[in-house]
PDB file of N, CA and C in Angstrom:
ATOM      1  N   UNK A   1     -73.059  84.423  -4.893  1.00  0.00           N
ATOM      2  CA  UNK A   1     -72.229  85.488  -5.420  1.00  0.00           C
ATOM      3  C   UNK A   1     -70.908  85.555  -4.667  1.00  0.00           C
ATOM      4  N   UNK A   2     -70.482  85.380  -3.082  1.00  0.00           N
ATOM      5  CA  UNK A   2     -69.942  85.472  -2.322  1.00  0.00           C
ATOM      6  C   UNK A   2     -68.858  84.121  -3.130  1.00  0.00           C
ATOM      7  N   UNK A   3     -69.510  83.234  -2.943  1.00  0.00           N
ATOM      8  CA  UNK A   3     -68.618  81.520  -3.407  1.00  0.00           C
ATOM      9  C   UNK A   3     -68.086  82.072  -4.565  1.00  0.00           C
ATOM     10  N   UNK A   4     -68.685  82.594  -5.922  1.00  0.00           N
ATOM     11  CA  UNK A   4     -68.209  83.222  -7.228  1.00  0.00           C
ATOM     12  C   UNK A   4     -66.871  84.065  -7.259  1.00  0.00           C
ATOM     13  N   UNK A   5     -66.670  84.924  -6.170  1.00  0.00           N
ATOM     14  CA  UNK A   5     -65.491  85.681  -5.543  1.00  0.00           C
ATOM     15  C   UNK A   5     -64.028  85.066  -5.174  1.00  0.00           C
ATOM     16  N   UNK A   6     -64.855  84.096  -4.109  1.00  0.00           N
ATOM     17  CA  UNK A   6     -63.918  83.268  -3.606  1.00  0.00           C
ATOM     18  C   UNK A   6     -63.258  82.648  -4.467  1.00  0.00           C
ATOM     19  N   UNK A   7     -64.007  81.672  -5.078  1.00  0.00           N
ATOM     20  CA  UNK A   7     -63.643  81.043  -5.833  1.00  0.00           C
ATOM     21  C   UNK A   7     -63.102  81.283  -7.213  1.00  0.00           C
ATOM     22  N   UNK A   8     -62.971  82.470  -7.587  1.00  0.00           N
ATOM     23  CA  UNK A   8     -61.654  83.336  -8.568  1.00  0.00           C
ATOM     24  C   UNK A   8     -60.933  83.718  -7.964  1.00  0.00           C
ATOM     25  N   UNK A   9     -60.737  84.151  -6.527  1.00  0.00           N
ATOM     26  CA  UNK A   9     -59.676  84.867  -6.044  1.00  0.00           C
ATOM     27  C   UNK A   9     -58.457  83.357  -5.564  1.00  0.00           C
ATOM     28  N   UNK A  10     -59.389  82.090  -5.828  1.00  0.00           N
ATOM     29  CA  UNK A  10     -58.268  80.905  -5.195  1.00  0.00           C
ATOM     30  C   UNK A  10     -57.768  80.650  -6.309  1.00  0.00           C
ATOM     31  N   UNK A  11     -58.621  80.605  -8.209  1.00  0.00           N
ATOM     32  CA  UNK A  11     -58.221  80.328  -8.943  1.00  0.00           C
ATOM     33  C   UNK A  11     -56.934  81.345  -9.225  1.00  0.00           C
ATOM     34  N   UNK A  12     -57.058  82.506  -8.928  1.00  0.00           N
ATOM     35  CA  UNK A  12     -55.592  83.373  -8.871  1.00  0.00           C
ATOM     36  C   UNK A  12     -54.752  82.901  -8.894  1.00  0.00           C
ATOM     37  N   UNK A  13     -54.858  82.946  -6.899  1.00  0.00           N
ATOM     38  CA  UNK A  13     -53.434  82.593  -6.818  1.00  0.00           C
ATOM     39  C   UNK A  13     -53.051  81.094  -6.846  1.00  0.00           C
ATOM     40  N   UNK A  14     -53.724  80.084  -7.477  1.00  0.00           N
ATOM     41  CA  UNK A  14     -53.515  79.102  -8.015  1.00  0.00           C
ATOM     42  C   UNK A  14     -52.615  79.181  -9.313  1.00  0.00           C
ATOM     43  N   UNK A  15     -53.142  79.919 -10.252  1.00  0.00           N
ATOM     44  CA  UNK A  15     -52.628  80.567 -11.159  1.00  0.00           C
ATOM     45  C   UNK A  15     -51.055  80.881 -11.261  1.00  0.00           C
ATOM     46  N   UNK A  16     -51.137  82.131 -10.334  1.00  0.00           N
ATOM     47  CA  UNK A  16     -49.820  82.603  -9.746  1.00  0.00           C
ATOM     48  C   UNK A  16     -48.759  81.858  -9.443  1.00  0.00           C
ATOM     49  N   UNK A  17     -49.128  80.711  -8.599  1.00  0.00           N
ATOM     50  CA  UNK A  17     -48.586  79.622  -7.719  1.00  0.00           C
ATOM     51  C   UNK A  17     -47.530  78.869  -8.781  1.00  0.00           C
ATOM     52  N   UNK A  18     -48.960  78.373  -9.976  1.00  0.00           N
ATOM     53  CA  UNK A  18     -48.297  77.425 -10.740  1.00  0.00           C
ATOM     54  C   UNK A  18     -47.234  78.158 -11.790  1.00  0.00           C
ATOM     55  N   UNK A  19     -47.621  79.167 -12.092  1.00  0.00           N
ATOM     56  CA  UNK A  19     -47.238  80.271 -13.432  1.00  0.00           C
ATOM     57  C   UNK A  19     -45.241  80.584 -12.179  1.00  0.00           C
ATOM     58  N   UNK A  20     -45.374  80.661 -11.294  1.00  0.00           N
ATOM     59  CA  UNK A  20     -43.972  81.142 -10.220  1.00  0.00           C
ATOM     60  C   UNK A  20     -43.158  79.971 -10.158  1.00  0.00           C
ATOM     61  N   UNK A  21     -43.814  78.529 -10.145  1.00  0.00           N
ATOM     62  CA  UNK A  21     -43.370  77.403 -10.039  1.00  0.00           C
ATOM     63  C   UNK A  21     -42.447  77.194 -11.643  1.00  0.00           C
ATOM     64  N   UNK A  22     -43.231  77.213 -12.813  1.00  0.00           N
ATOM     65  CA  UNK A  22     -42.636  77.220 -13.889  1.00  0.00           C
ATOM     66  C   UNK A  22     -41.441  77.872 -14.192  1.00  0.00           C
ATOM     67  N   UNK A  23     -41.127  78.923 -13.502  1.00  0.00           N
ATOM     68  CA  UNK A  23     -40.159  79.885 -13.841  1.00  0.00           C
ATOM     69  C   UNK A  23     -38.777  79.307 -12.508  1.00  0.00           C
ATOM     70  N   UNK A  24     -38.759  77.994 -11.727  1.00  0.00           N
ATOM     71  CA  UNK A  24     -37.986  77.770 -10.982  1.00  0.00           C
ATOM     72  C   UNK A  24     -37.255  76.364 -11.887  1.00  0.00           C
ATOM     73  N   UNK A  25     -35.905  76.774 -11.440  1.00  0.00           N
ATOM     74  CA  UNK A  25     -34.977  76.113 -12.226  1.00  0.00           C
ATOM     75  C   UNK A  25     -34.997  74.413 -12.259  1.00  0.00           C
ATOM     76  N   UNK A  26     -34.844  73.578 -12.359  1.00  0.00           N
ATOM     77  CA  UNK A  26     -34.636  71.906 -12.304  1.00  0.00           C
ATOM     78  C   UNK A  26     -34.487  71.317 -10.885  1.00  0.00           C
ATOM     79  N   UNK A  27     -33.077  72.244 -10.314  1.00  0.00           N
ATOM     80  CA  UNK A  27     -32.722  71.360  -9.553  1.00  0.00           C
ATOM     81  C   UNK A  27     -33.891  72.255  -7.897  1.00  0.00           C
ATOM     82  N   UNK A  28     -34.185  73.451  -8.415  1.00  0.00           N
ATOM     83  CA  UNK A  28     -35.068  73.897  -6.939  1.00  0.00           C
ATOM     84  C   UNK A  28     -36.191  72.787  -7.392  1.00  0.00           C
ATOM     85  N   UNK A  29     -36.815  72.942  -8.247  1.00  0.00           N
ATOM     86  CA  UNK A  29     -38.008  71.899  -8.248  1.00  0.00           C
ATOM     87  C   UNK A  29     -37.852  70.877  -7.597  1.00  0.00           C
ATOM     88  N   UNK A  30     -36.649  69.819  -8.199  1.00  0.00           N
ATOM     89  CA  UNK A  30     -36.340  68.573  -7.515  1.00  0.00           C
ATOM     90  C   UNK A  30     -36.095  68.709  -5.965  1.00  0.00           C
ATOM     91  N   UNK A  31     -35.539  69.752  -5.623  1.00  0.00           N
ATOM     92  CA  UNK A  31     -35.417  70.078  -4.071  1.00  0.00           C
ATOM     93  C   UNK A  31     -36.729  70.295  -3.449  1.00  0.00           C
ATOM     94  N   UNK A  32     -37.532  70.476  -3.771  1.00  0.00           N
ATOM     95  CA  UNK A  32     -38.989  70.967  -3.052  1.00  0.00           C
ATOM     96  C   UNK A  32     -40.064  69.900  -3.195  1.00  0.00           C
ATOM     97  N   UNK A  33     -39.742  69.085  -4.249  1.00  0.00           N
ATOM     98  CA  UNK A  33     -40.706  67.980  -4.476  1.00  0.00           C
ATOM     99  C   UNK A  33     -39.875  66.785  -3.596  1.00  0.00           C
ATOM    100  N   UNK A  34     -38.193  67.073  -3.434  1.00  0.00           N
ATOM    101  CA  UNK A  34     -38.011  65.599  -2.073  1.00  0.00           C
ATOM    102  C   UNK A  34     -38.422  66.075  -0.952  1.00  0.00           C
ATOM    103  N   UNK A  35     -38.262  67.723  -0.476  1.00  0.00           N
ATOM    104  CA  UNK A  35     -38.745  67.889   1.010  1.00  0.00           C
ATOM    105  C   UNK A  35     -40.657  68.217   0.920  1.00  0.00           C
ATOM    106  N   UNK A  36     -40.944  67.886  -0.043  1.00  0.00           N
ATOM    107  CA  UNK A  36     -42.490  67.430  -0.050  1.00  0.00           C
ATOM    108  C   UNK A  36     -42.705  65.956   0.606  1.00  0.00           C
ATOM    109  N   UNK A  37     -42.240  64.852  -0.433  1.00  0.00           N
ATOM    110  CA  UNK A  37     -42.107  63.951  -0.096  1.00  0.00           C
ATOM    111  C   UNK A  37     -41.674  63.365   1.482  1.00  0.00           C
ATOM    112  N   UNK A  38     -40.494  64.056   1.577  1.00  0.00           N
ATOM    113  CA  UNK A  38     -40.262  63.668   3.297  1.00  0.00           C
ATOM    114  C   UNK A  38     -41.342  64.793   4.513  1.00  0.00           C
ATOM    115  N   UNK A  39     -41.854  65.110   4.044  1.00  0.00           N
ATOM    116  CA  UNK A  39     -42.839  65.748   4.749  1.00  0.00           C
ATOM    117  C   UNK A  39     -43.937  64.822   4.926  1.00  0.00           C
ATOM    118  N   UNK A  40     -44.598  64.759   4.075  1.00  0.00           N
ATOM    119  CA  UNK A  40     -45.515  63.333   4.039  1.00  0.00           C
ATOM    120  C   UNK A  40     -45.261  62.074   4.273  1.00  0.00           C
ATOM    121  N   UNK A  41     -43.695  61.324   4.262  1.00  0.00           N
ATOM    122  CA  UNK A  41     -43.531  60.414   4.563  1.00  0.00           C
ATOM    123  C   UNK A  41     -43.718  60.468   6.173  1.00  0.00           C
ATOM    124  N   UNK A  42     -42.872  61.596   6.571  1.00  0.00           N
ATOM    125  CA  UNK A  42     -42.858  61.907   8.440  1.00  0.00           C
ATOM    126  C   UNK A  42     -44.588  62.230   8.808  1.00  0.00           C
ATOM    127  N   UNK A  43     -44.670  62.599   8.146  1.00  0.00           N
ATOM    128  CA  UNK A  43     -46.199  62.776   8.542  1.00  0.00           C
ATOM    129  C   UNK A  43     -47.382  61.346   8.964  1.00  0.00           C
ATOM    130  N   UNK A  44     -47.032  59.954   7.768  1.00  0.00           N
ATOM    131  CA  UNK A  44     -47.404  59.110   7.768  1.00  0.00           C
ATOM    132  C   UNK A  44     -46.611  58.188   8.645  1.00  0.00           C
ATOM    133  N   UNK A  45     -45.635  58.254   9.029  1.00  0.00           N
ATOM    134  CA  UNK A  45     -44.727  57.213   9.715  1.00  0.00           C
ATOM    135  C   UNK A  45     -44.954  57.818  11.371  1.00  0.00           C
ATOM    136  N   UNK A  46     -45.844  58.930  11.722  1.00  0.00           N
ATOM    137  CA  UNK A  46     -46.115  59.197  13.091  1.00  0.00           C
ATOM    138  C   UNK A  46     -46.479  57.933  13.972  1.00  0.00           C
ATOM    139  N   UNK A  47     -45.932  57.994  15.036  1.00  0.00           N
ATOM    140  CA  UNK A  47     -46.647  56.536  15.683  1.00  0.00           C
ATOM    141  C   UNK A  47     -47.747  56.491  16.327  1.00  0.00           C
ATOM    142  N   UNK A  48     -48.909  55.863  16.326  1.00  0.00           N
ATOM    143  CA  UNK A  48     -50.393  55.895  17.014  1.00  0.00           C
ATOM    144  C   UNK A  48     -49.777  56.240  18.531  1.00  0.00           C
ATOM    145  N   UNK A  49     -49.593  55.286  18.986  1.00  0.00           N
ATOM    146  CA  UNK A  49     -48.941  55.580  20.423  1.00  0.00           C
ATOM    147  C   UNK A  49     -49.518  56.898  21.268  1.00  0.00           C
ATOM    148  N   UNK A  50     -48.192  57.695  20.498  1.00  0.00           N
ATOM    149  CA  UNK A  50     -47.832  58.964  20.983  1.00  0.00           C
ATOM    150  C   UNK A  50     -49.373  59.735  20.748  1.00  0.00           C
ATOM    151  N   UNK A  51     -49.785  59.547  20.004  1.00  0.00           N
ATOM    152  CA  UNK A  51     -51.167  60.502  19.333  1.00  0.00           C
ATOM    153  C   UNK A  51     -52.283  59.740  21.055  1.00  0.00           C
ATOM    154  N   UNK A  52     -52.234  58.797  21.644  1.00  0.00           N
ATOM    155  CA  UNK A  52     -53.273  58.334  22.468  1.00  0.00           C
ATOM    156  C   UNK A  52     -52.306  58.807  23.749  1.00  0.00           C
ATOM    157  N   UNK A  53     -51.291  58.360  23.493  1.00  0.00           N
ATOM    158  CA  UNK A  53     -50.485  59.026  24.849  1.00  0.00           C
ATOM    159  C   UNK A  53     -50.868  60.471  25.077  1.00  0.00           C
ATOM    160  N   UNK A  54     -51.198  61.877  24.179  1.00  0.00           N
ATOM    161  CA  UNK A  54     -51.268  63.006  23.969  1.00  0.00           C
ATOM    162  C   UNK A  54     -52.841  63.009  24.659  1.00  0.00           C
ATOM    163  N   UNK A  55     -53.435  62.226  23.792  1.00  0.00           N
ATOM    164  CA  UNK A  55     -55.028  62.436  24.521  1.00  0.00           C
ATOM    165  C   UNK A  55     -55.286  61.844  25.993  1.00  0.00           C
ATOM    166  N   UNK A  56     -54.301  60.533  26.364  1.00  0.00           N
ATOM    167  CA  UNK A  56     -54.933  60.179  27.292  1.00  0.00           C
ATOM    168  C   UNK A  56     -54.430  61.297  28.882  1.00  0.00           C
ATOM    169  N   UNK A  57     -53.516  61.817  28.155  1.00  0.00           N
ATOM    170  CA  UNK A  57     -52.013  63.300  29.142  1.00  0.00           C
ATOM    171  C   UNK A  57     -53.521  64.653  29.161  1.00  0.00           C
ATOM    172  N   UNK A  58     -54.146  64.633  28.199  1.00  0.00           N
ATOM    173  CA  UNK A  58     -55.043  65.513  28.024  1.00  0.00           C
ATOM    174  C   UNK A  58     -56.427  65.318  28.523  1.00  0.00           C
ATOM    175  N   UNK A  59     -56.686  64.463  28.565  1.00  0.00           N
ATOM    176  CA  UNK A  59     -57.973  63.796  29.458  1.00  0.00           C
ATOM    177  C   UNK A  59     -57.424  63.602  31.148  1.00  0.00           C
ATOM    178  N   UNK A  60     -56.681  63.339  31.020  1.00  0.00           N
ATOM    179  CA  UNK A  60     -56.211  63.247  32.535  1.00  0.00           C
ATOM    180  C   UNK A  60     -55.990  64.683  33.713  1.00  0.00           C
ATOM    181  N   UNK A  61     -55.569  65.648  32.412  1.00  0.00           N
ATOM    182  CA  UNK A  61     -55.336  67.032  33.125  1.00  0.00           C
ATOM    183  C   UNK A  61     -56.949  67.537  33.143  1.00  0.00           C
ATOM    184  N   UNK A  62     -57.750  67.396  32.387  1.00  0.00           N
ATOM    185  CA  UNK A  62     -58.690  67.859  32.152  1.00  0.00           C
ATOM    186  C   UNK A  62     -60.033  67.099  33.360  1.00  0.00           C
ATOM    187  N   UNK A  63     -59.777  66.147  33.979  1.00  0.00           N
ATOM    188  CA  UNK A  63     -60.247  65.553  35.241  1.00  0.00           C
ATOM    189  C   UNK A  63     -60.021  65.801  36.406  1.00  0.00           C
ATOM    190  N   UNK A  64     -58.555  66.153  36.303  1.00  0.00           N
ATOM    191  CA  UNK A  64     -57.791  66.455  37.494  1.00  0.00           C
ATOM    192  C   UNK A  64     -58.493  68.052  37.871  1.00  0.00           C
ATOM    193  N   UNK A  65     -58.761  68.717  36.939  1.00  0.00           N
ATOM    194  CA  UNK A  65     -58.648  70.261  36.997  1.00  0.00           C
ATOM    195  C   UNK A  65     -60.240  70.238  37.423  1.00  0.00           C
ATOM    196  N   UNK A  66     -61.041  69.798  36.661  1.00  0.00           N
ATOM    197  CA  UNK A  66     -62.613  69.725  37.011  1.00  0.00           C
ATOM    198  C   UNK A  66     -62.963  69.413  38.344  1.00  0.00           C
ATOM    199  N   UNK A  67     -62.109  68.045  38.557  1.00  0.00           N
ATOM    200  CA  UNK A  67     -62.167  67.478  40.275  1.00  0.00           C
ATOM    201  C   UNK A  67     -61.957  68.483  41.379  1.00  0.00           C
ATOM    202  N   UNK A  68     -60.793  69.320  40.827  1.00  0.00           N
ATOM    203  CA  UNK A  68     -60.179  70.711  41.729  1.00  0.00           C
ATOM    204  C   UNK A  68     -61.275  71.860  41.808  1.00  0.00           C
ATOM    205  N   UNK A  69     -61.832  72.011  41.021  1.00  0.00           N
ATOM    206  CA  UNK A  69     -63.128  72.929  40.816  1.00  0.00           C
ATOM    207  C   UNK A  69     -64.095  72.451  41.420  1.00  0.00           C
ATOM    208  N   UNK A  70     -64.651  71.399  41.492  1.00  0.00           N
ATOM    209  CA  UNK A  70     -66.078  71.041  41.711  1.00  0.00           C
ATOM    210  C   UNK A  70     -65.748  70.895  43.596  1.00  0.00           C
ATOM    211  N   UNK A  71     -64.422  70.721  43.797  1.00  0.00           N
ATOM    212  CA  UNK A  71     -64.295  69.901  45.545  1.00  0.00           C
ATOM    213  C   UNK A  71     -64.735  71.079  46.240  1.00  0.00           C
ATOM    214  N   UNK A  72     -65.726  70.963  47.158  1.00  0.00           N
ATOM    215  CA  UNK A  72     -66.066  71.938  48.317  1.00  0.00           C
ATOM    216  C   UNK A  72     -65.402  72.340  49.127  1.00  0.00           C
ATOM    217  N   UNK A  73     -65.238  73.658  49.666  1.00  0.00           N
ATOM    218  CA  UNK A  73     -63.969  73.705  50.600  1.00  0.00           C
ATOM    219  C   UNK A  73     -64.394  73.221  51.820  1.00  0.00           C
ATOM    220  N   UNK A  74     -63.491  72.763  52.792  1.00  0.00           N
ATOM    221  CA  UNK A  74     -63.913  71.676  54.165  1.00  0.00           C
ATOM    222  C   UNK A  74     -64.488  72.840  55.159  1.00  0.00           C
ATOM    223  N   UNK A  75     -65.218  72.606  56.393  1.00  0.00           N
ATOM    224  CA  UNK A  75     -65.419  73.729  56.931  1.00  0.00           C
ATOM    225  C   UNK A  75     -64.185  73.754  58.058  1.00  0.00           C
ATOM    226  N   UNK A  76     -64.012  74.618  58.135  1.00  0.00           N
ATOM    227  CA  UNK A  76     -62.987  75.377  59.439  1.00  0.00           C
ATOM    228  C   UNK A  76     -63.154  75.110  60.422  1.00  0.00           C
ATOM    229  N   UNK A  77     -62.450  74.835  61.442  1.00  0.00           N
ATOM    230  CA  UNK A  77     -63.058  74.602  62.633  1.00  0.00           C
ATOM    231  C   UNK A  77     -62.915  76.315  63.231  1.00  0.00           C
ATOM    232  N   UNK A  78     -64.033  75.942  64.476  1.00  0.00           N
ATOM    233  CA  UNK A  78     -64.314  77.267  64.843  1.00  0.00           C
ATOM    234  C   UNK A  78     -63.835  77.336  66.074  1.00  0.00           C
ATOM    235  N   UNK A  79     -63.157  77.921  66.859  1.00  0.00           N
ATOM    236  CA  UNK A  79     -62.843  77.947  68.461  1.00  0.00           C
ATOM    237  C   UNK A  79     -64.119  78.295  68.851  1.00  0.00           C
ATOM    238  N   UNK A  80     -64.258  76.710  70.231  1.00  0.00           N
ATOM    239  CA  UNK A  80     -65.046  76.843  70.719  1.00  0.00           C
ATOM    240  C   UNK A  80     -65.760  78.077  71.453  1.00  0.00           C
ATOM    241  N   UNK A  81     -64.633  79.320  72.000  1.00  0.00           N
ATOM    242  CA  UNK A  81     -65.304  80.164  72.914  1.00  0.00           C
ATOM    243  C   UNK A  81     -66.087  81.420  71.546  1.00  0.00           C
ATOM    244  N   UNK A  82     -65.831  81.426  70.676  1.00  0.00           N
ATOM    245  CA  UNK A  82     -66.799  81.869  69.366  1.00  0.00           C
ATOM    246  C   UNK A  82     -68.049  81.344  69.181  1.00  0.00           C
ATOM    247  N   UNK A  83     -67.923  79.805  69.138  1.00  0.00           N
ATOM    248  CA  UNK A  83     -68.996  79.305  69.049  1.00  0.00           C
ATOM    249  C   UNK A  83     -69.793  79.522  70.406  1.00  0.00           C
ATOM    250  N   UNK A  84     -69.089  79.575  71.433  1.00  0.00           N
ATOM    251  CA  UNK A  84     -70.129  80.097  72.917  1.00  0.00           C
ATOM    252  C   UNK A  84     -70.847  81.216  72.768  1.00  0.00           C
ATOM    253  N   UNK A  85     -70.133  82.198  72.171  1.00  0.00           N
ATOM    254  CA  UNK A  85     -70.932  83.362  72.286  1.00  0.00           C
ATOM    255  C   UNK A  85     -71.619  83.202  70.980  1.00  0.00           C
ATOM    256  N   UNK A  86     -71.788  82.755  69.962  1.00  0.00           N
ATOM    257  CA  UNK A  86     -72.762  82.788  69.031  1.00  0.00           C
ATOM    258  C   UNK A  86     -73.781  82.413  69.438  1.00  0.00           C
ATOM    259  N   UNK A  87     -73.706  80.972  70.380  1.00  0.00           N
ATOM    260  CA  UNK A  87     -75.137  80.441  70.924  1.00  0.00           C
ATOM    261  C   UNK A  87     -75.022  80.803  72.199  1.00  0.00           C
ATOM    262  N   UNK A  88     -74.763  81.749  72.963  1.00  0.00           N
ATOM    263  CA  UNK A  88     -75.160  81.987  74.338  1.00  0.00           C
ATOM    264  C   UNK A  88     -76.707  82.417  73.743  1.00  0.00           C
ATOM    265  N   UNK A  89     -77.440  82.466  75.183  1.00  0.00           N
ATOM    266  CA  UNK A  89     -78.591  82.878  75.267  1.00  0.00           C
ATOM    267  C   UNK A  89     -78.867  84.403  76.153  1.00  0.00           C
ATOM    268  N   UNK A  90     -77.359  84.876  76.410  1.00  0.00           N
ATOM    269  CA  UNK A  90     -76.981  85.672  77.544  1.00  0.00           C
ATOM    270  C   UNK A  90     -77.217  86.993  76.803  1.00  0.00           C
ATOM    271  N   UNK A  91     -77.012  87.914  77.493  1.00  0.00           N
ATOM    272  CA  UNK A  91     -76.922  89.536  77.290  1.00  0.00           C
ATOM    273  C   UNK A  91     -76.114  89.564  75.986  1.00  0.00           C
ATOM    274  N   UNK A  92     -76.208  90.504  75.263  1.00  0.00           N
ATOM    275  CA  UNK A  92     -75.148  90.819  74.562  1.00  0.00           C
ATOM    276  C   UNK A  92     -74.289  92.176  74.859  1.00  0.00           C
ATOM    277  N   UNK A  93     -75.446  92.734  76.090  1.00  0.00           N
ATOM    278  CA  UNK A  93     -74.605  93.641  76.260  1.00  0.00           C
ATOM    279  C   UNK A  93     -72.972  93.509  77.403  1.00  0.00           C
ATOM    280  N   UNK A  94     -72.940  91.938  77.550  1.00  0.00           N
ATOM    281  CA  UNK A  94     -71.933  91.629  78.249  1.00  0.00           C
ATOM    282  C   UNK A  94     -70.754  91.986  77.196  1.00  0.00           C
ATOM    283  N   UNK A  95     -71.049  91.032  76.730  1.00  0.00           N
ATOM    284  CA  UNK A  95     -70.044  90.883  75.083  1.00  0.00           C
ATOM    285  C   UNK A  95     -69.132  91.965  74.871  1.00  0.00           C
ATOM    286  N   UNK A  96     -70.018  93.299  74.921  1.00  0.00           N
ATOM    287  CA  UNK A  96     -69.445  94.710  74.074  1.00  0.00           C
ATOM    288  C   UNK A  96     -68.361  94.833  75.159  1.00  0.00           C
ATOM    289  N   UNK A  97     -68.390  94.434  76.830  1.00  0.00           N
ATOM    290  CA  UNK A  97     -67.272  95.107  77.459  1.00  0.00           C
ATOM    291  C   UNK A  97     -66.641  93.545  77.648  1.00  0.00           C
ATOM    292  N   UNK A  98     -66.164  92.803  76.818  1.00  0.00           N
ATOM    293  CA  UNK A  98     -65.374  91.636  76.729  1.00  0.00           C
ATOM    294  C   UNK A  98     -64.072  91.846  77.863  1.00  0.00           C
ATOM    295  N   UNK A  99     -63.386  93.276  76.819  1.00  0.00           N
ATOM    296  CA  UNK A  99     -62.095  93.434  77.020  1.00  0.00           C
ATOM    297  C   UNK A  99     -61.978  93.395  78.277  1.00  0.00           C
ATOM    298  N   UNK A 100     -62.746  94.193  78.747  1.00  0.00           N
ATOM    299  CA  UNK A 100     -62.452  94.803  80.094  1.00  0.00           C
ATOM    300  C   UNK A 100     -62.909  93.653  81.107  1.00  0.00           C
ATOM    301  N   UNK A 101     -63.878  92.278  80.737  1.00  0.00           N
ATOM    302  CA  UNK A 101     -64.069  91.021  81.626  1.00  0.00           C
ATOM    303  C   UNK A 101     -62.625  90.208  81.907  1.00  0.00           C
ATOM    304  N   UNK A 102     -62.023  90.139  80.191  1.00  0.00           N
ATOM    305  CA  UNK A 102     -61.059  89.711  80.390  1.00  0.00           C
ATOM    306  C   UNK A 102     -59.587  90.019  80.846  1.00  0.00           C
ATOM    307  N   UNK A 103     -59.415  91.857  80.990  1.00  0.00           N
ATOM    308  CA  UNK A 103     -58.593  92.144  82.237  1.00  0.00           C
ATOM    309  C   UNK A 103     -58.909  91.765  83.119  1.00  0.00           C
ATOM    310  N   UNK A 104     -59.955  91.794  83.919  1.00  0.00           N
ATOM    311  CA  UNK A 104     -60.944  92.065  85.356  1.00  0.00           C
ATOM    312  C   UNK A 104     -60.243  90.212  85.809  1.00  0.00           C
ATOM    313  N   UNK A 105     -60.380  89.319  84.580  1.00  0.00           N
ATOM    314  CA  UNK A 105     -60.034  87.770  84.720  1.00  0.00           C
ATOM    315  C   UNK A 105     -58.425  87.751  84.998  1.00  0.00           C
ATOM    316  N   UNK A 106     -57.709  88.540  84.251  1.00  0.00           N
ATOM    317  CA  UNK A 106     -56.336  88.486  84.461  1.00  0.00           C
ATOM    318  C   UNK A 106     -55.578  88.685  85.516  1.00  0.00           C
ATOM    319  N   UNK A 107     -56.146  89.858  86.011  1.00  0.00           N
ATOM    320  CA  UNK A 107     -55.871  90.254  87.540  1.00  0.00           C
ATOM    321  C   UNK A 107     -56.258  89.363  88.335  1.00  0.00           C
ATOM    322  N   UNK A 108     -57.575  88.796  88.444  1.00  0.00           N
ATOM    323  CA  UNK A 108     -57.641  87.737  89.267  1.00  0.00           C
ATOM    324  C   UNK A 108     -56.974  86.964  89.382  1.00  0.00           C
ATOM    325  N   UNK A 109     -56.431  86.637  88.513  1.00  0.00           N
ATOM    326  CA  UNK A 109     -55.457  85.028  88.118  1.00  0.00           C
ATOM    327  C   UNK A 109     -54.123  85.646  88.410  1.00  0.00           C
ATOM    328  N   UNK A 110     -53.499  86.959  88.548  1.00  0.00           N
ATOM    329  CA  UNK A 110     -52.302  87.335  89.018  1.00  0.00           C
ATOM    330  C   UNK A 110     -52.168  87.605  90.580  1.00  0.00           C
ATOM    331  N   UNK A 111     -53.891  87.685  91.238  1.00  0.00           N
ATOM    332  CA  UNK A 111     -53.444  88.036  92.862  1.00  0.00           C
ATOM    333  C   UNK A 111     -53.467  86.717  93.548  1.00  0.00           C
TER     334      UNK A 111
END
């Protein structure tokens, strides 16, 4: 029933199309049937080339971009004295007064 619809509403403006066409003068006709023609000629005279050049420009971005996605990020290096205190085996309650070890170090190193 749906196709039955459709398919009067194309015969329409088929209808329409051709019935609007009739009522155009000689020389518009002849004007619309050469830029028909050179439409289809340009259409057919496209060069393969360019059409594989397009896909192979399009396959190429499309590798490049996947490769960029899938790459793992590298790991960071970590300063070693981070990594000391991650694996010390020591207090941690040293740790919490850092600051104050590393004044206590500064002064030393200034007297």
């Amino acid at each position: 029933m749906n196709q039955d619809k459709e398919q009067q509403f194309l015969n329409g403006i088929r209808n329409t199309l051709d019935h609007s066409l009739d009522e155009l003068d000689a020389v518009t006709r002849a004007r619309l049937q050469a830029a028909r023609l050179t439409a289809l000629q340009s259409r057919q005279q496209q060069p393969v080339w360019q059409n594989k050049i397009v896909l192979a420009s399009a396959m190429s971005i499309t590798l490049l971009v996947s490769v960029w996605l899938i790459q793992k990020p590298a790991i960071q290096d970590i300063p070693m004295d981070d990594l000391q205190i991650l694996t010390a085996n020591e207090d941690l309650e040293l740790l919490r007064e850092l600051e104050f070890y590393q004044w206590l170090e500064y002064q030393s190193d200034q007297s």
